[in-house]
PDB file of N, CA and C in Angstrom:
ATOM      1  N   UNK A   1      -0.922  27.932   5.984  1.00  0.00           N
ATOM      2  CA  UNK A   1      -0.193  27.479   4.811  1.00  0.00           C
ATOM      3  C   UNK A   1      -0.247  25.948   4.760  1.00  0.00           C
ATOM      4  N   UNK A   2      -0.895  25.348   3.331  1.00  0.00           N
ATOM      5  CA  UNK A   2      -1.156  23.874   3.634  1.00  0.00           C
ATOM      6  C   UNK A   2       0.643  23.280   3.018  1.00  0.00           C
ATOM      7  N   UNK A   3       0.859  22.658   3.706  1.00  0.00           N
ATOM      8  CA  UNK A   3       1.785  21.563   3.157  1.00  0.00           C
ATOM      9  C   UNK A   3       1.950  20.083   2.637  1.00  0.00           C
ATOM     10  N   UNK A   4       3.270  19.711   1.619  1.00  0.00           N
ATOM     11  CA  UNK A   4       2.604  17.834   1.522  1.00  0.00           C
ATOM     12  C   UNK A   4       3.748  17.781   2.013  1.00  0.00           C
ATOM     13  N   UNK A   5       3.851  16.224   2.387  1.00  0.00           N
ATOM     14  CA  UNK A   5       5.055  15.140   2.895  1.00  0.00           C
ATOM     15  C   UNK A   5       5.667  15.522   1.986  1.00  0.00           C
ATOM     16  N   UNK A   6       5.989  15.892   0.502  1.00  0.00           N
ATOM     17  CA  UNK A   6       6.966  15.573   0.309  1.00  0.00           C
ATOM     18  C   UNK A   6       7.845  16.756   0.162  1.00  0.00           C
ATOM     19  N   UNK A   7       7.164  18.360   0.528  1.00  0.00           N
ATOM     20  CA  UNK A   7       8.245  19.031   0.898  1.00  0.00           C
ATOM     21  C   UNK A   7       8.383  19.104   2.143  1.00  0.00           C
ATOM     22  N   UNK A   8       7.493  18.772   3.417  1.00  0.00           N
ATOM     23  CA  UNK A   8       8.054  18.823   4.315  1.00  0.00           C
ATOM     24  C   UNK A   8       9.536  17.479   4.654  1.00  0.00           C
ATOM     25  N   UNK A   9       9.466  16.878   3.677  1.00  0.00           N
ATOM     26  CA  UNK A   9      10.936  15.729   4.195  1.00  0.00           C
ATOM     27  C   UNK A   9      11.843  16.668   3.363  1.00  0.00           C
ATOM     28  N   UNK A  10      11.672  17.437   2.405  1.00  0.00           N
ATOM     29  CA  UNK A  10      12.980  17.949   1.678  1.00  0.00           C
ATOM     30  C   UNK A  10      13.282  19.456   3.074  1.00  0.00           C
ATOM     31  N   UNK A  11      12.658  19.519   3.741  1.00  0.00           N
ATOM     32  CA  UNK A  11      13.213  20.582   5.103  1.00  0.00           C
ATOM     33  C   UNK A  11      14.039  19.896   6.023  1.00  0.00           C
ATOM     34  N   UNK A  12      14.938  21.062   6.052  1.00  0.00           N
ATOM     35  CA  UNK A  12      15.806  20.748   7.322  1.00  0.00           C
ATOM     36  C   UNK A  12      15.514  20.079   9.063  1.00  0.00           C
ATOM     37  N   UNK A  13      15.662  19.963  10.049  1.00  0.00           N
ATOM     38  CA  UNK A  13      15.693  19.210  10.962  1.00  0.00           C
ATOM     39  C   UNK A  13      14.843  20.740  11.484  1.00  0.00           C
ATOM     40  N   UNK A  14      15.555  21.572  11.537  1.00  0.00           N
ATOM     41  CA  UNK A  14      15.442  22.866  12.523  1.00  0.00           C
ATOM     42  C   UNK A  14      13.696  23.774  11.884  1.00  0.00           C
ATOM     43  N   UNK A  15      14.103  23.103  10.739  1.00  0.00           N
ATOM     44  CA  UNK A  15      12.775  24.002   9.677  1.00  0.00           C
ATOM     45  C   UNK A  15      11.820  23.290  10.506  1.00  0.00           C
ATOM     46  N   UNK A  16      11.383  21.989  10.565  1.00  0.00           N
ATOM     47  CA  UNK A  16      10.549  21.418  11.271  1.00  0.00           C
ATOM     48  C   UNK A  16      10.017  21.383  12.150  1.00  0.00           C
ATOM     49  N   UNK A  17      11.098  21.857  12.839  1.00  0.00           N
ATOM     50  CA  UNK A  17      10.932  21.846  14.896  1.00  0.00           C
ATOM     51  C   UNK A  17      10.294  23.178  15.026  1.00  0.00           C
ATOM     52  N   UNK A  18      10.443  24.094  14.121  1.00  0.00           N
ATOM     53  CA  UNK A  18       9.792  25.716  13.740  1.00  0.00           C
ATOM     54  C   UNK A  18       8.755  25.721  13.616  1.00  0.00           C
ATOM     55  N   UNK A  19       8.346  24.445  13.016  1.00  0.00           N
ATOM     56  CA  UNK A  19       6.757  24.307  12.506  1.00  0.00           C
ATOM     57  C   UNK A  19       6.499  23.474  13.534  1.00  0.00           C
ATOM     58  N   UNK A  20       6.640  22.643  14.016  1.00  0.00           N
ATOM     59  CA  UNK A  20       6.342  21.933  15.290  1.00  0.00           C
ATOM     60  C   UNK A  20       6.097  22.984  16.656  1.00  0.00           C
ATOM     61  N   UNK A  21       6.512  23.642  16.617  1.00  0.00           N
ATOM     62  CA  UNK A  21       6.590  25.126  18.044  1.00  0.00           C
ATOM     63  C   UNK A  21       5.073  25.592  16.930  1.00  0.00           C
ATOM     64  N   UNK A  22       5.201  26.215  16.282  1.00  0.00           N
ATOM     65  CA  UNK A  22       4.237  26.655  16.052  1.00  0.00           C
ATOM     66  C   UNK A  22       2.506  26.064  15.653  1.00  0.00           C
ATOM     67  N   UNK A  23       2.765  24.242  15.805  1.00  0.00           N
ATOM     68  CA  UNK A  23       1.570  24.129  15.122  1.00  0.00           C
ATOM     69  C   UNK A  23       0.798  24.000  16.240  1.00  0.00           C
ATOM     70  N   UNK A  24      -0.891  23.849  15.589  1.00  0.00           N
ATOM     71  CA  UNK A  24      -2.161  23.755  16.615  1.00  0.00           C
ATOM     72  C   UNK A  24      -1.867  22.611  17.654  1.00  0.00           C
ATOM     73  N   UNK A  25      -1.817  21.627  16.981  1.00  0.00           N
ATOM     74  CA  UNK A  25      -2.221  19.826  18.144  1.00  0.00           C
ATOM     75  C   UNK A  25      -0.624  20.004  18.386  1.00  0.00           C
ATOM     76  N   UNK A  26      -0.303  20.575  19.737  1.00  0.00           N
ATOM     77  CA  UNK A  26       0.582  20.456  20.441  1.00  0.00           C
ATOM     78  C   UNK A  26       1.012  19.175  21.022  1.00  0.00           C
ATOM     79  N   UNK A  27      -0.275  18.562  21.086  1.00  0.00           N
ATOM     80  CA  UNK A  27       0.209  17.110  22.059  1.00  0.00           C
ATOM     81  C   UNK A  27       0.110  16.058  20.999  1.00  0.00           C
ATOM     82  N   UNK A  28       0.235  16.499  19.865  1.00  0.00           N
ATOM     83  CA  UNK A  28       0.883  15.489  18.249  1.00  0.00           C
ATOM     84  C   UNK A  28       2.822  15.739  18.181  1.00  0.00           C
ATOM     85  N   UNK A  29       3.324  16.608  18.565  1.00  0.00           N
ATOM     86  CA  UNK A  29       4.555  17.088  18.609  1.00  0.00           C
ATOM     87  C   UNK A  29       5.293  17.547  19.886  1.00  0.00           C
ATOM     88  N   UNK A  30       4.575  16.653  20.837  1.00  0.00           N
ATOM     89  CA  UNK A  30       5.410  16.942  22.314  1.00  0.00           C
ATOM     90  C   UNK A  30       6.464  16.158  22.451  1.00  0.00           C
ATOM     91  N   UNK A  31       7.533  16.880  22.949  1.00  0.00           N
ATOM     92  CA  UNK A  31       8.848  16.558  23.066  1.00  0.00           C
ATOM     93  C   UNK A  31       9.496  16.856  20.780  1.00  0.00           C
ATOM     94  N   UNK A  32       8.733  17.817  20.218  1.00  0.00           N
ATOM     95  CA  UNK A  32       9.532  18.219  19.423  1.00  0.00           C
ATOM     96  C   UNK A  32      11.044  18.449  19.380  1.00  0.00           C
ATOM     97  N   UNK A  33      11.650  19.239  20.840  1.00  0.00           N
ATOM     98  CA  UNK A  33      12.995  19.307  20.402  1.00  0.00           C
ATOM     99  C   UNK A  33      13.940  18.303  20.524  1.00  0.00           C
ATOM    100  N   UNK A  34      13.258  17.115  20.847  1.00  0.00           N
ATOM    101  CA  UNK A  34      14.371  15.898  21.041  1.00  0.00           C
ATOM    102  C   UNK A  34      14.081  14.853  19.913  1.00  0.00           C
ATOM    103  N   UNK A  35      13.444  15.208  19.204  1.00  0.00           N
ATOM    104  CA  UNK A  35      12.725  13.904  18.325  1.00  0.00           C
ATOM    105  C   UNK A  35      14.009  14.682  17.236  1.00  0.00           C
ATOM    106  N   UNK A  36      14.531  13.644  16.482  1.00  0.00           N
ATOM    107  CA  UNK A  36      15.063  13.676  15.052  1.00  0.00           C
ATOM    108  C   UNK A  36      14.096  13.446  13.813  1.00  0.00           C
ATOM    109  N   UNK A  37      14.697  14.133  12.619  1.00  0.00           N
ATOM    110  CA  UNK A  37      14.117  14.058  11.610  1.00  0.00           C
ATOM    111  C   UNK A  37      13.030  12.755  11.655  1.00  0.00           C
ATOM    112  N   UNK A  38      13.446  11.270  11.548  1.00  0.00           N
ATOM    113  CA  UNK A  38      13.086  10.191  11.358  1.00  0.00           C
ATOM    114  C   UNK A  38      11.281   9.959  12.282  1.00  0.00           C
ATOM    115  N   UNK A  39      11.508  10.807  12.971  1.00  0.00           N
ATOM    116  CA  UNK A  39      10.062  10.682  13.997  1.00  0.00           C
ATOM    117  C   UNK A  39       9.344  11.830  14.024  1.00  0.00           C
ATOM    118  N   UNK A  40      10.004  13.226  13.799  1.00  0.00           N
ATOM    119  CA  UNK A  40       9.383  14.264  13.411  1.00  0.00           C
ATOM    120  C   UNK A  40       8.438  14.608  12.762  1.00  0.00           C
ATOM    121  N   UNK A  41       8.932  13.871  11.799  1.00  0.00           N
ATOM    122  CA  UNK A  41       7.871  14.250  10.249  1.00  0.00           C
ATOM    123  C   UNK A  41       6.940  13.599  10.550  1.00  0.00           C
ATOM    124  N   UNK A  42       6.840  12.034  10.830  1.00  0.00           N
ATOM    125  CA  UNK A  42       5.053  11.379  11.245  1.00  0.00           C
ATOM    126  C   UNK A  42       4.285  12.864  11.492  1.00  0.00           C
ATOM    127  N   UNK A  43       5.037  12.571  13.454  1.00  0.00           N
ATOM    128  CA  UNK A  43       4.224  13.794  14.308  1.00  0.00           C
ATOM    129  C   UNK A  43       3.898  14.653  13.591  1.00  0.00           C
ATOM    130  N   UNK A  44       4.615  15.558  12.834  1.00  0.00           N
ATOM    131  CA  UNK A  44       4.750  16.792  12.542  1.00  0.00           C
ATOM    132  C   UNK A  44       3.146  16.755  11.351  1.00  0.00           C
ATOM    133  N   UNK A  45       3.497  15.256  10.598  1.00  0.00           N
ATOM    134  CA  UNK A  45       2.348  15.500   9.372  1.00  0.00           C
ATOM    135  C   UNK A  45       1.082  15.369  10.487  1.00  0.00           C
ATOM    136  N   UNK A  46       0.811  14.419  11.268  1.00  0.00           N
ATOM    137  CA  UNK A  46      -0.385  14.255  12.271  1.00  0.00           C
ATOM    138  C   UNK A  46      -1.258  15.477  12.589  1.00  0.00           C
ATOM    139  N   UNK A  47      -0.246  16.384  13.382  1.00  0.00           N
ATOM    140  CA  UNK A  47      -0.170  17.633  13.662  1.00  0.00           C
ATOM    141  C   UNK A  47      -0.514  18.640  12.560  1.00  0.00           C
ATOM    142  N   UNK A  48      -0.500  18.393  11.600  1.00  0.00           N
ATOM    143  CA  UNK A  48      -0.434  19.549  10.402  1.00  0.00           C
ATOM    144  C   UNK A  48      -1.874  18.646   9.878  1.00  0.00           C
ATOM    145  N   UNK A  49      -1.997  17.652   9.882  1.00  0.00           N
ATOM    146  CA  UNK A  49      -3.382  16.775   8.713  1.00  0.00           C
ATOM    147  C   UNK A  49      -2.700  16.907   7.458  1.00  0.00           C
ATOM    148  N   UNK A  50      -1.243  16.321   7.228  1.00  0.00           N
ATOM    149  CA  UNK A  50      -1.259  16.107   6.007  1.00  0.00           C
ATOM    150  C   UNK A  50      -0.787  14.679   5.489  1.00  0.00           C
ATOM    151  N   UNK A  51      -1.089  14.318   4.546  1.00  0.00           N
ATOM    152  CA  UNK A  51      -1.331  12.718   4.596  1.00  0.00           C
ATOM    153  C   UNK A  51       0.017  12.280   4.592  1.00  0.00           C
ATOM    154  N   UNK A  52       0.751  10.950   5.501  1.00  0.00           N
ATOM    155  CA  UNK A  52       1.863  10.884   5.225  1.00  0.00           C
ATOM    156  C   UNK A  52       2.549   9.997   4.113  1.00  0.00           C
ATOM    157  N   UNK A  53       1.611   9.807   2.885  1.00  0.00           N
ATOM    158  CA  UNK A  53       2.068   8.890   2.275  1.00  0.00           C
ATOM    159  C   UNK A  53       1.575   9.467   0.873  1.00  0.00           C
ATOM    160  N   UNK A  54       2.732   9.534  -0.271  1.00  0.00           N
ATOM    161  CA  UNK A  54       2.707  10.590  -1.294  1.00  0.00           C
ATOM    162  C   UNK A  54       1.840   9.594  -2.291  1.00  0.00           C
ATOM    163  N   UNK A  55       0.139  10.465  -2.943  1.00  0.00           N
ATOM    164  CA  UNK A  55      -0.455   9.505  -3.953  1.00  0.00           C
ATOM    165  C   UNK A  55      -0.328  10.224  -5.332  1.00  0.00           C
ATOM    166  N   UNK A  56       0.166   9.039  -6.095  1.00  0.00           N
ATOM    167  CA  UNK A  56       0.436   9.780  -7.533  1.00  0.00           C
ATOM    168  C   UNK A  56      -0.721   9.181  -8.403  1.00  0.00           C
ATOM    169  N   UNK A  57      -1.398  10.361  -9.096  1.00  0.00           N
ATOM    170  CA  UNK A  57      -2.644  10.408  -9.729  1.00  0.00           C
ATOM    171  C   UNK A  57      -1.796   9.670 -11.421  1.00  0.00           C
ATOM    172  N   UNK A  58      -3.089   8.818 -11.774  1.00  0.00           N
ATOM    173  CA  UNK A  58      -2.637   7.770 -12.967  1.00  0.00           C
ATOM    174  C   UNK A  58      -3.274   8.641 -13.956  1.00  0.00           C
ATOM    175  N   UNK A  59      -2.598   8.798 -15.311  1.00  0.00           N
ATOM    176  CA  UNK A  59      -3.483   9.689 -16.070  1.00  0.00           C
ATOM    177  C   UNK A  59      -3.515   8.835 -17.523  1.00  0.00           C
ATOM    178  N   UNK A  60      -4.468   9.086 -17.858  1.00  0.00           N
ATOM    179  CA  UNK A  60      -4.201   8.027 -19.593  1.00  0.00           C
ATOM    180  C   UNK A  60      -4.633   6.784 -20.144  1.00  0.00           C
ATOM    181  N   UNK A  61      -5.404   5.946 -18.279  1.00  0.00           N
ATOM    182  CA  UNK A  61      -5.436   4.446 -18.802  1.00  0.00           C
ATOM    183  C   UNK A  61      -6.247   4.593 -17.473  1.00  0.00           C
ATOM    184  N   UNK A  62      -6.711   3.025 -17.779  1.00  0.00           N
ATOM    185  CA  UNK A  62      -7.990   2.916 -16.529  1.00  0.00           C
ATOM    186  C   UNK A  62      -6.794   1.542 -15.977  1.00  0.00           C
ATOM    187  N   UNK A  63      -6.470   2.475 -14.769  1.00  0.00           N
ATOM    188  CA  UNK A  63      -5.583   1.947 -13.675  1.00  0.00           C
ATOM    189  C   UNK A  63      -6.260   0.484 -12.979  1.00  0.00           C
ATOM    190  N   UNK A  64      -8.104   0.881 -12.828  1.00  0.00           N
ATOM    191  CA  UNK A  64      -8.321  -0.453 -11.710  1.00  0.00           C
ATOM    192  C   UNK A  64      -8.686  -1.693 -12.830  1.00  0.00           C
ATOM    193  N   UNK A  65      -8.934  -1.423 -14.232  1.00  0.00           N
ATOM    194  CA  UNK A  65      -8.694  -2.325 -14.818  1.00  0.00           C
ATOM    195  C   UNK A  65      -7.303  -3.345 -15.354  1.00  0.00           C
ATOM    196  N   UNK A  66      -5.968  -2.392 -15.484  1.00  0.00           N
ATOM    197  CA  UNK A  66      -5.357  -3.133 -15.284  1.00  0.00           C
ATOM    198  C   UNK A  66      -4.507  -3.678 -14.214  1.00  0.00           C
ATOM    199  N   UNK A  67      -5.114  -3.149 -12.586  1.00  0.00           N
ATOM    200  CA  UNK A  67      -4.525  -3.890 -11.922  1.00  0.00           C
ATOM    201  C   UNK A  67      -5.399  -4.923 -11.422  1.00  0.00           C
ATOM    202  N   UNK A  68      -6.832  -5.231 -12.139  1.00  0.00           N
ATOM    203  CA  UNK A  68      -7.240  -6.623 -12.067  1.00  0.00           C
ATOM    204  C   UNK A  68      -6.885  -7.408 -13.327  1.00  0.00           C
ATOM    205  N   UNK A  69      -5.898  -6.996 -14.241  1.00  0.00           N
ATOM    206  CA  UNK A  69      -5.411  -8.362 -15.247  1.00  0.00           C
ATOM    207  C   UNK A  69      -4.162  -8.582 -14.256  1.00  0.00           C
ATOM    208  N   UNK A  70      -3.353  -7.669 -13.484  1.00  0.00           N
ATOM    209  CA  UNK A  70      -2.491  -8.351 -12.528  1.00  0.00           C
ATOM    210  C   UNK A  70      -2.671  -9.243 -12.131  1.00  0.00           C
ATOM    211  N   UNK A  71      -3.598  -8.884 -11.083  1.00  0.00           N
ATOM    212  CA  UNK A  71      -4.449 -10.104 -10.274  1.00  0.00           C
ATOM    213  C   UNK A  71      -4.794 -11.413 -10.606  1.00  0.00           C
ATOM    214  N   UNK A  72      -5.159 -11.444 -12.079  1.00  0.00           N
ATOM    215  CA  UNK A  72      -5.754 -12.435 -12.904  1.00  0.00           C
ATOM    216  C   UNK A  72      -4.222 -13.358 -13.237  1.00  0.00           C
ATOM    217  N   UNK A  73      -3.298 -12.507 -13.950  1.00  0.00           N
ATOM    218  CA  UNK A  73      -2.139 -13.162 -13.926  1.00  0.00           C
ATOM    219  C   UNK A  73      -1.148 -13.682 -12.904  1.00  0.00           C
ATOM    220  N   UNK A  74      -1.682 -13.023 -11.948  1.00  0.00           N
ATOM    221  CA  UNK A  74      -0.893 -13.530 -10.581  1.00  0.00           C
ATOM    222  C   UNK A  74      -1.314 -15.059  -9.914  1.00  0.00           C
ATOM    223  N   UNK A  75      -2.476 -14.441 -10.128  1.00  0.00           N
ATOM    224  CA  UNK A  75      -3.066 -16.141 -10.486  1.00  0.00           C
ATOM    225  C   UNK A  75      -2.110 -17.222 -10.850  1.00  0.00           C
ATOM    226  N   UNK A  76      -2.473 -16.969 -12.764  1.00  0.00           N
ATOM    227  CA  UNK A  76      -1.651 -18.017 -13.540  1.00  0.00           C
ATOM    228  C   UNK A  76      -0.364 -17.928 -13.040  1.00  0.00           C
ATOM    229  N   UNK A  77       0.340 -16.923 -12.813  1.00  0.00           N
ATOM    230  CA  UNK A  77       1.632 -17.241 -12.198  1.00  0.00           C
ATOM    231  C   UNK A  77       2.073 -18.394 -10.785  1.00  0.00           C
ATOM    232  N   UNK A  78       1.044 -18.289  -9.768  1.00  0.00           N
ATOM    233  CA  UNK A  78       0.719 -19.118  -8.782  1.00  0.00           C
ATOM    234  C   UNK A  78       0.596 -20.592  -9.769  1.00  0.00           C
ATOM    235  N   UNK A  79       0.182 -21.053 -10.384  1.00  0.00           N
ATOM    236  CA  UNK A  79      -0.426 -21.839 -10.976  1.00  0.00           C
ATOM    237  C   UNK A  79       0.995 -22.391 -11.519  1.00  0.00           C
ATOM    238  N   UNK A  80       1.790 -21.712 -12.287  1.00  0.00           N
ATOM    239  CA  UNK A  80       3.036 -21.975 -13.335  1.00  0.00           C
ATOM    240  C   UNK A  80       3.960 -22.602 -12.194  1.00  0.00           C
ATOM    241  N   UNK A  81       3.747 -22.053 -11.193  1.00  0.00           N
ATOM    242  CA  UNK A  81       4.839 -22.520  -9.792  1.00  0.00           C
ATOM    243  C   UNK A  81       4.572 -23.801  -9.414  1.00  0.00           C
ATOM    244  N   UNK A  82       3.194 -23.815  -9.229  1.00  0.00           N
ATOM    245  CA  UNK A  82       2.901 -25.236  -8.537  1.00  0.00           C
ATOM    246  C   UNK A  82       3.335 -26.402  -9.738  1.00  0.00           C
ATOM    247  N   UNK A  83       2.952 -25.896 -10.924  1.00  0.00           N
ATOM    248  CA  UNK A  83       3.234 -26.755 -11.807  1.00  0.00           C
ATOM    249  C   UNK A  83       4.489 -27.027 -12.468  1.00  0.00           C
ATOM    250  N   UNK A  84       5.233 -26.146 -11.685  1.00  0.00           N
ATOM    251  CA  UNK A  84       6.746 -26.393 -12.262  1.00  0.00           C
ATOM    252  C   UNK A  84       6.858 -26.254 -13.693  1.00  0.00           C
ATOM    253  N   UNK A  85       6.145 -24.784 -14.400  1.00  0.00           N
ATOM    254  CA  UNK A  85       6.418 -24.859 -16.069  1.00  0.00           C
ATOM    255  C   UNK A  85       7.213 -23.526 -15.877  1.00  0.00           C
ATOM    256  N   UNK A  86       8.409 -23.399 -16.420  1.00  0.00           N
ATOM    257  CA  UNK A  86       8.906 -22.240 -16.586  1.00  0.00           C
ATOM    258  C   UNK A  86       8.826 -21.441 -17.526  1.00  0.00           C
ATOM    259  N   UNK A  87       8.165 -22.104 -18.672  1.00  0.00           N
ATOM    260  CA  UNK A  87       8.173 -21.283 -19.625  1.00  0.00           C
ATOM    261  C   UNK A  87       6.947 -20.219 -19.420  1.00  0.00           C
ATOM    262  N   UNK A  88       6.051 -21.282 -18.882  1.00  0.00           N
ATOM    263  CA  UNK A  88       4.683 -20.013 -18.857  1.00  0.00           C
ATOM    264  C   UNK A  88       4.918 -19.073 -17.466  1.00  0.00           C
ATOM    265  N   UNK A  89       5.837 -19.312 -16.579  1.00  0.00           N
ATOM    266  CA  UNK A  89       6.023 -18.857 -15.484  1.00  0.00           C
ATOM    267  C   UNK A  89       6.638 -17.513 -15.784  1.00  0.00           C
ATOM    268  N   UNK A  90       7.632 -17.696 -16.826  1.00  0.00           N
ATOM    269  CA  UNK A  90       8.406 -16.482 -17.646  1.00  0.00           C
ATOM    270  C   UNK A  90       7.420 -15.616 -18.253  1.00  0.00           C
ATOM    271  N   UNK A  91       6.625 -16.367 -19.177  1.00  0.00           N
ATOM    272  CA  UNK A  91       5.654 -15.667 -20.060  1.00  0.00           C
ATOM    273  C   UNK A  91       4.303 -14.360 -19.230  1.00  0.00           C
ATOM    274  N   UNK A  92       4.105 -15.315 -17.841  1.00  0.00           N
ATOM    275  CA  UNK A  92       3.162 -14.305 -17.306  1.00  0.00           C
ATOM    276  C   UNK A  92       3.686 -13.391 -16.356  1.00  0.00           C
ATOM    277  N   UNK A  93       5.205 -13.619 -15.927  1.00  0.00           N
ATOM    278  CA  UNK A  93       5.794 -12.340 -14.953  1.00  0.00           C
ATOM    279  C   UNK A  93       6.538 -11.592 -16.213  1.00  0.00           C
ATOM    280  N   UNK A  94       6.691 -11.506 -16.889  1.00  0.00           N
ATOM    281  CA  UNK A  94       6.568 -10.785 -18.500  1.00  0.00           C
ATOM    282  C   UNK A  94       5.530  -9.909 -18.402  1.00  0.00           C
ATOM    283  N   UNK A  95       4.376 -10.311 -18.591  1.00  0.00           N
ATOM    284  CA  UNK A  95       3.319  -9.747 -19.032  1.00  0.00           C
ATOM    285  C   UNK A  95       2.803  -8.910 -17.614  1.00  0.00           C
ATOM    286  N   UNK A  96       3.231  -9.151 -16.647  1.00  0.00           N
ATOM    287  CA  UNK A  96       3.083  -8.486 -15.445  1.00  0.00           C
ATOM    288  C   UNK A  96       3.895  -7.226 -15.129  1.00  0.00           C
ATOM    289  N   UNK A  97       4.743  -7.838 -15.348  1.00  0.00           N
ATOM    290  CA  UNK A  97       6.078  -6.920 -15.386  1.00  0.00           C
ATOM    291  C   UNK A  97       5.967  -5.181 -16.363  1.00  0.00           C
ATOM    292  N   UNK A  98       5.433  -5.577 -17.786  1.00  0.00           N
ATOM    293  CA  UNK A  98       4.721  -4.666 -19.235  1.00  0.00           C
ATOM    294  C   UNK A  98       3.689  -4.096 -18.270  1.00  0.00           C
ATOM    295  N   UNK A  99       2.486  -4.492 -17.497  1.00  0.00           N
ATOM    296  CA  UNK A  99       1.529  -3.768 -17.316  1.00  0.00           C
ATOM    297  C   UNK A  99       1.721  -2.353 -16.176  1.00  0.00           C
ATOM    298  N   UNK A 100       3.104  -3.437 -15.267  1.00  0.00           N
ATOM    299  CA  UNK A 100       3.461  -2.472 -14.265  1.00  0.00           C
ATOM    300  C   UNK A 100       4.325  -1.623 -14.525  1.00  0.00           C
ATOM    301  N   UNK A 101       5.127  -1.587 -15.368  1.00  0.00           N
ATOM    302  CA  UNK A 101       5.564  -0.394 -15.780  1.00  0.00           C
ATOM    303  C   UNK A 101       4.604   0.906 -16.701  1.00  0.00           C
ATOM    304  N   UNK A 102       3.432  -0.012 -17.244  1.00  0.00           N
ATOM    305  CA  UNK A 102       2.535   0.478 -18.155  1.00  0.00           C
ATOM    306  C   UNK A 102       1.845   2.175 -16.951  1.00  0.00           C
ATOM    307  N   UNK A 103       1.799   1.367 -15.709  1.00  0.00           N
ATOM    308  CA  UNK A 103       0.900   1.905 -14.825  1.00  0.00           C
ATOM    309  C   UNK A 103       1.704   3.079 -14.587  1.00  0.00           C
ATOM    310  N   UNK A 104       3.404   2.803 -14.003  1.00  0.00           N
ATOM    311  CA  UNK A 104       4.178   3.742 -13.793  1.00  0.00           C
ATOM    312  C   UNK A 104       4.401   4.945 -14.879  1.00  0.00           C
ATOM    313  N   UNK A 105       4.330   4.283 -16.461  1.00  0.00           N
ATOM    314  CA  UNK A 105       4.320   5.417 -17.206  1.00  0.00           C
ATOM    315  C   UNK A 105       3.669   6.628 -17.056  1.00  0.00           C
ATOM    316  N   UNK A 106       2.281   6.012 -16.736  1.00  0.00           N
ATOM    317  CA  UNK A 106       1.275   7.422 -16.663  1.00  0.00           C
ATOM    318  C   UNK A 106       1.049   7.819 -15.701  1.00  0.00           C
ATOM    319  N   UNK A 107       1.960   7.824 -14.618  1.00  0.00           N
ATOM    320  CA  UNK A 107       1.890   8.336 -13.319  1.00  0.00           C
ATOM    321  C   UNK A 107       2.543  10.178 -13.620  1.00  0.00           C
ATOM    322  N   UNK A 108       1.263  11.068 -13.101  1.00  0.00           N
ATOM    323  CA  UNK A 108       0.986  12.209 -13.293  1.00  0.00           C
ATOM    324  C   UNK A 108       2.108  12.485 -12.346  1.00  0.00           C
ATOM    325  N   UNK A 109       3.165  13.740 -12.631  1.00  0.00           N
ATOM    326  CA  UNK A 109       4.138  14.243 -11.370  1.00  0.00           C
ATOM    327  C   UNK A 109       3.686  15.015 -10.619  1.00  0.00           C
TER     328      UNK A 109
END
């Protein structure tokens, strides 16, 4: 049965240690019954091969293009600092700010 991180963190302490007794790479989850939640789950994903870090697929927009106008504006933002202009300093963490939520919109659940 394949699993992701993110229902194995919505399981209980005991659900885990169940799946820890039972999985293959024993020596990914040794000393299972003393480990708490907080160290479990690594091991436990190691042990299982499931990735421990949840990726949410972008749907709707070409993601690596606008996280190189970030880049580009992060720039000018660097730039607004050194130069002590606040107005354009406002204007491009604005426009940074619009793209990154832009990105979060179309984040597939």
């Amino acid at each position: 049965m394949a699993h992701t991180y993110h229902e194995l963190k919505g399981k209980t302490i005991q659900e885990l240690r169940e799946l820890a007794k039972a999985a293959e790479n024993q020596e990914a989850v040794q000393g299972y019954s003393q480990m708490n939640k907080e160290h479990l789950l690594p091991a436990l994903c190691k042990a299982l091969g499931v990735p421990i870090h949840e990726h949410h697929d972008v749907v709707g927009i070409d993601k690596p293009a606008i996280k190189a106008q970030i880049r580009e504006l992060k720039k000018k933002r660097d730039a607004a600092m050194e130069a002590h202009d606040a107005g354009a300093l406002k204007v491009v963490r604005r426009q940074i700010h619009r793209l990154n939520r832009q990105i979060r919109a179309h984040v597939a659940p």
